[in-house]
N, C-alpha and C. Protein backbone atom coordinates (compact mmCIF):
# COMPACT_ATOMS: atom_id res chain seq x y z
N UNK A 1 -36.57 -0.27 62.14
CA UNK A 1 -37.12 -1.59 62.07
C UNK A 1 -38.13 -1.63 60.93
N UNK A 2 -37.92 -2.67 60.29
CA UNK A 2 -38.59 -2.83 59.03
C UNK A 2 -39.69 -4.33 59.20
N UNK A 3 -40.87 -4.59 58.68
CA UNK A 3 -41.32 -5.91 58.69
C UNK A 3 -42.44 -5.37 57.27
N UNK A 4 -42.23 -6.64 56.45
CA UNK A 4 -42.76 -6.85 55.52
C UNK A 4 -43.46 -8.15 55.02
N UNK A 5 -44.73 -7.84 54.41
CA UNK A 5 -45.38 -8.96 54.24
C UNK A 5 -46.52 -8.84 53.13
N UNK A 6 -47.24 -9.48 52.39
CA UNK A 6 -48.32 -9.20 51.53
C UNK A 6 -50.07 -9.86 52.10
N UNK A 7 -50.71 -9.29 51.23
CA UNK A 7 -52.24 -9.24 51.58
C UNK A 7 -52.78 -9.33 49.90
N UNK A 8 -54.16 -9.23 50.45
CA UNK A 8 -54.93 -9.54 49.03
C UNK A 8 -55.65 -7.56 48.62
N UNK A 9 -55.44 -6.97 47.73
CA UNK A 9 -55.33 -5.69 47.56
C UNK A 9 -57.42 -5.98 47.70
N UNK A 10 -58.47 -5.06 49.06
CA UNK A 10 -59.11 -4.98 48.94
C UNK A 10 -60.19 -4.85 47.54
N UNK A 11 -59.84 -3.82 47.05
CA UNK A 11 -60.25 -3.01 46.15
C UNK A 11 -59.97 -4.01 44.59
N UNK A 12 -59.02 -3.78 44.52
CA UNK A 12 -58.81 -5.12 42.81
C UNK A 12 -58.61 -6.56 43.29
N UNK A 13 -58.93 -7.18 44.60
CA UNK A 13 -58.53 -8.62 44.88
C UNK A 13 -57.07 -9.17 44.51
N UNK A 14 -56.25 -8.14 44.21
CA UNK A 14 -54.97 -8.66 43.40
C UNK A 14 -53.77 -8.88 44.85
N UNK A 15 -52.81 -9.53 44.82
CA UNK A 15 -51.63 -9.21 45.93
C UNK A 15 -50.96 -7.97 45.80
N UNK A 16 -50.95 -7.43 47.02
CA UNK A 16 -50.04 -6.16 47.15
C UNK A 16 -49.28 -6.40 48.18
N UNK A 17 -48.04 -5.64 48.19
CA UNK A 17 -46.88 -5.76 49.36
C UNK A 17 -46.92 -4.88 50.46
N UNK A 18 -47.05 -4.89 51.64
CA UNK A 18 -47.23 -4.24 52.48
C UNK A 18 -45.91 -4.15 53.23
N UNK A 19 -45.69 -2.70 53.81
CA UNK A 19 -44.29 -2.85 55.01
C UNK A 19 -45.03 -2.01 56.14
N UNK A 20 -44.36 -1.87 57.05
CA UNK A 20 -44.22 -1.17 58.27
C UNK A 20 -43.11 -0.94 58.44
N UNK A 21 -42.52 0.19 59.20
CA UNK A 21 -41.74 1.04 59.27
C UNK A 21 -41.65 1.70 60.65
N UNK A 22 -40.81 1.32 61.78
CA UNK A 22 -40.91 2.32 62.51
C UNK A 22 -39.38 3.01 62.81
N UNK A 23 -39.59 4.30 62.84
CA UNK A 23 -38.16 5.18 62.71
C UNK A 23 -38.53 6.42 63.89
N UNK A 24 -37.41 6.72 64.63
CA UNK A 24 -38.22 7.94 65.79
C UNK A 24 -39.11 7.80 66.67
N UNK A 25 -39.60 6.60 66.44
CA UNK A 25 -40.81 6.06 67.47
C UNK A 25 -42.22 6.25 67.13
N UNK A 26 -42.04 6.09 65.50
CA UNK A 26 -43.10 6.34 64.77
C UNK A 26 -43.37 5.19 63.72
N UNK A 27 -44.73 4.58 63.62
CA UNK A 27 -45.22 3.59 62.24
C UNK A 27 -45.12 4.29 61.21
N UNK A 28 -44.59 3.83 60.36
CA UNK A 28 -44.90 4.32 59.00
C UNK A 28 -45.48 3.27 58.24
N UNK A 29 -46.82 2.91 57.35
CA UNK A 29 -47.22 1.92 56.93
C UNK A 29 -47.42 2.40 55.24
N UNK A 30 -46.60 1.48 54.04
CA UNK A 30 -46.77 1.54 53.08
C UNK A 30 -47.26 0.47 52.18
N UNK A 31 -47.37 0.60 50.71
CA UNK A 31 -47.78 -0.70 50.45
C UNK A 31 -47.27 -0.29 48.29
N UNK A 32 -47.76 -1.35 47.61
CA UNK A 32 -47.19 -1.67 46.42
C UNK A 32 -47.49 -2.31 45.65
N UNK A 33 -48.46 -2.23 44.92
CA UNK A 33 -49.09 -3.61 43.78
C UNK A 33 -47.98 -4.51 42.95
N UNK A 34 -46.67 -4.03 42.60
CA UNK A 34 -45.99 -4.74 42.02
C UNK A 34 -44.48 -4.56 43.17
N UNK A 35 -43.58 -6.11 42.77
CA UNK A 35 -42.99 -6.24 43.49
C UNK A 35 -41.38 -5.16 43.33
N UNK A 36 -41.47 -4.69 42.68
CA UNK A 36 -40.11 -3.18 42.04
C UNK A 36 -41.04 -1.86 41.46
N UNK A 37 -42.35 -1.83 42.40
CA UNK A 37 -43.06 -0.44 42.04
C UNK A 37 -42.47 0.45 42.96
N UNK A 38 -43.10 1.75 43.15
CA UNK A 38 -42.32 2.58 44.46
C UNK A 38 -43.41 2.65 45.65
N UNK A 39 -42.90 2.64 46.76
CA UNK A 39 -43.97 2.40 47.67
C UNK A 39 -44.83 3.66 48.12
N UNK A 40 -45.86 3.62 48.36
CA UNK A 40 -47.04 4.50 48.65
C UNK A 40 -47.49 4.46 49.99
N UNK A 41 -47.72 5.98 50.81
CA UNK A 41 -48.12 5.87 51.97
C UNK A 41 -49.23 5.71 52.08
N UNK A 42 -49.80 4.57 53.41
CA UNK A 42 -51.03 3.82 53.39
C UNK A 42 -51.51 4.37 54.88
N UNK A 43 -52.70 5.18 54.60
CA UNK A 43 -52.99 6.14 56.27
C UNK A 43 -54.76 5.93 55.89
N UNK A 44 -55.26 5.52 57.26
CA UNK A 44 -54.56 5.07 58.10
C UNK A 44 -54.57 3.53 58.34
N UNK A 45 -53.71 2.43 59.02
CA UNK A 45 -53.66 1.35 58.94
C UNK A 45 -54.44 0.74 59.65
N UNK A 46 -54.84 -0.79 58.47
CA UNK A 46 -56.20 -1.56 59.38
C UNK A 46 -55.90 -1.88 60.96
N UNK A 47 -56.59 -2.25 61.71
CA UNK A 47 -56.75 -3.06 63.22
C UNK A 47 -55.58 -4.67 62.31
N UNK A 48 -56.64 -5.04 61.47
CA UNK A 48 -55.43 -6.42 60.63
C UNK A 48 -53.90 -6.26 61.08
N UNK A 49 -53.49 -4.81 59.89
CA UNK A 49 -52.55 -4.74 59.46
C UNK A 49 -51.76 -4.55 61.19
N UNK A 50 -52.22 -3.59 62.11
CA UNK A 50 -51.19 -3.75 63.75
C UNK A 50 -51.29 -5.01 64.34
N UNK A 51 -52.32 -6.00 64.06
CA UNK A 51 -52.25 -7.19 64.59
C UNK A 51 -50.84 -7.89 63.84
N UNK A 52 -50.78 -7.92 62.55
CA UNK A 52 -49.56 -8.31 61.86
C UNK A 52 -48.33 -7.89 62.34
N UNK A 53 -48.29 -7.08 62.82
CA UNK A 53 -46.98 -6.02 63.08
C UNK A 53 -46.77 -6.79 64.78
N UNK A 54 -47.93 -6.64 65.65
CA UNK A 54 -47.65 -7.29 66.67
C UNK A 54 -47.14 -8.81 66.87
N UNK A 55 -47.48 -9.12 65.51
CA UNK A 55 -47.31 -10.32 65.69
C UNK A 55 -45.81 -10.91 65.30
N UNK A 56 -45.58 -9.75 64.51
CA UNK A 56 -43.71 -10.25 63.41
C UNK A 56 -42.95 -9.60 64.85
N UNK A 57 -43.74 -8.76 65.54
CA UNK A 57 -42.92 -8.15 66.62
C UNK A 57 -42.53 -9.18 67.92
N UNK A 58 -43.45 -10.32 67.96
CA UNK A 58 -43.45 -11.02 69.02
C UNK A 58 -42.35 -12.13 69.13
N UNK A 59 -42.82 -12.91 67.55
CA UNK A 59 -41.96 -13.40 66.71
C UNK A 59 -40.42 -13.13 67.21
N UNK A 60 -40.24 -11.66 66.83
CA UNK A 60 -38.79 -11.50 66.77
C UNK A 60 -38.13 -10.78 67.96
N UNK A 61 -38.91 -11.18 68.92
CA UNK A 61 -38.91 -10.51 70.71
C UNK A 61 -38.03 -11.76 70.96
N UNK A 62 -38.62 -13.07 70.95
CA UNK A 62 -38.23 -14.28 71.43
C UNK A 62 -37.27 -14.70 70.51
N UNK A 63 -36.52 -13.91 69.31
CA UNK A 63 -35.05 -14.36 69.19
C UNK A 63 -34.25 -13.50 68.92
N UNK A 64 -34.62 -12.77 70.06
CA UNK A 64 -33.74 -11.15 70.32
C UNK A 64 -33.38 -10.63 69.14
N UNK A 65 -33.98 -9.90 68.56
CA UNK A 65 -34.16 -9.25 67.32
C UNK A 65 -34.17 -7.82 67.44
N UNK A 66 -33.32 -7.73 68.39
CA UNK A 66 -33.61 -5.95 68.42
C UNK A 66 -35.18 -5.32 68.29
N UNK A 67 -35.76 -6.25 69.15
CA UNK A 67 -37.22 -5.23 69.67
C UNK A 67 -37.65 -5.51 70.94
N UNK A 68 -37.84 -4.43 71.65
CA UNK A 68 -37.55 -4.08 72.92
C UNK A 68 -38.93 -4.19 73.34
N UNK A 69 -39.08 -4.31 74.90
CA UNK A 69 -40.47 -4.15 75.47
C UNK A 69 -41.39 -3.23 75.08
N UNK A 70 -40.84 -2.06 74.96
CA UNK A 70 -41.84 -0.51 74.72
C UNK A 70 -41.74 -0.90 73.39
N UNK A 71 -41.23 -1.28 72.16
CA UNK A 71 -41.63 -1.26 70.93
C UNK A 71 -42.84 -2.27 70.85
N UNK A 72 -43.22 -3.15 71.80
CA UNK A 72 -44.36 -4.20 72.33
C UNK A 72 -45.69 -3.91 72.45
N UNK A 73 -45.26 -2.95 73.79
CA UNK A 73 -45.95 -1.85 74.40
C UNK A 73 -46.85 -0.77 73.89
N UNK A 74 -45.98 -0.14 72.39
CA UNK A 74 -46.30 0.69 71.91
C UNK A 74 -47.71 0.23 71.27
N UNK A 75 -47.62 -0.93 70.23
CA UNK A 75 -48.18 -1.66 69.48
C UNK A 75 -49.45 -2.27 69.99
N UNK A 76 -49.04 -2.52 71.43
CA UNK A 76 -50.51 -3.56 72.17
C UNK A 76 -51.23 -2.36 72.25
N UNK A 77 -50.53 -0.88 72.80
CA UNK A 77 -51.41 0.11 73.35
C UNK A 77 -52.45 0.49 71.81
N UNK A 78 -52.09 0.96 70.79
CA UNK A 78 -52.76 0.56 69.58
C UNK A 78 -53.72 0.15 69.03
N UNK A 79 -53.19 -1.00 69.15
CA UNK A 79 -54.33 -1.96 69.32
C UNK A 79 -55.65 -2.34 70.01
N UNK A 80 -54.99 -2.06 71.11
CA UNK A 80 -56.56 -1.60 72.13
C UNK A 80 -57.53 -0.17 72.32
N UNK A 81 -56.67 0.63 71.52
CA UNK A 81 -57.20 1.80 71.67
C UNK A 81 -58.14 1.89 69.95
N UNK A 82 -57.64 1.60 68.95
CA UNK A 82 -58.15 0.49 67.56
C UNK A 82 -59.62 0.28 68.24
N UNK A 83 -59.18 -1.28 69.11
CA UNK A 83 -60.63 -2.04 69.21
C UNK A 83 -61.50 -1.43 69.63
N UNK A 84 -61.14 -0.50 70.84
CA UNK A 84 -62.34 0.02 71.39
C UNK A 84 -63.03 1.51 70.75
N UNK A 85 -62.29 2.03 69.75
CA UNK A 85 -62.96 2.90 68.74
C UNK A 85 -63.83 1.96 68.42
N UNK A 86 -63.16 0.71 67.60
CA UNK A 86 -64.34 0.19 66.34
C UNK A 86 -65.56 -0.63 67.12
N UNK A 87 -65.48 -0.76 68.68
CA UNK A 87 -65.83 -1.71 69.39
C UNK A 87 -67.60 -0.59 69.31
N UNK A 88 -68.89 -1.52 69.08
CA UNK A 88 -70.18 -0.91 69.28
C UNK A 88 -70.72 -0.40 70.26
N UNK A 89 -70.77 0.94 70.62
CA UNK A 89 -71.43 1.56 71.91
C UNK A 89 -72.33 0.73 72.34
N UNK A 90 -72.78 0.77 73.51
CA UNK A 90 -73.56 -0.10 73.83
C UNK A 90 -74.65 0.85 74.75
């Protein structure tokens, strides 16, 4: 499963292409300043960038797109485990 999309490149403000990748039951997240450059592995990926992924994933849940509950699952778990790293001790 592939999902692709672009962002604004932090660092030079310029657009870069971003994908996700999952193969084996694994993310792979890359990215690309030009649109026929070769892609570069991007480790590790923002809280943003799995919100995006959850979201093309949800997207394509509800028109049966070949992504399954646990590929859902995988992603929410992620995500919450994400927030509550970056989340402030209290």
């Amino acid at each position: 499963m592939e999902i692709k999309w672009t962002d604004q490149d932090p660092e030079s403000g310029e657009r870069r292409y971003l994908r996700a990748v999952r193969f084996a039951g694994f993310w792979k997240f890359h990215y690309r300043s030009k649109r026929r450059a070769i892609w570069t592995r991007l480790h590790p990926p923002t809280l943003e960038m799995w919100e995006i992924v959850l979201d093309a994933l949800q997207r394509r849940y509800q028109r049966r797109e070949g992504v399954s509950d646990e590929d859902m699952r995988q992603v929410e778990r992620i995500i919450a485990e994400l927030r509550a790293r970056l989340a402030p001790e209290e």
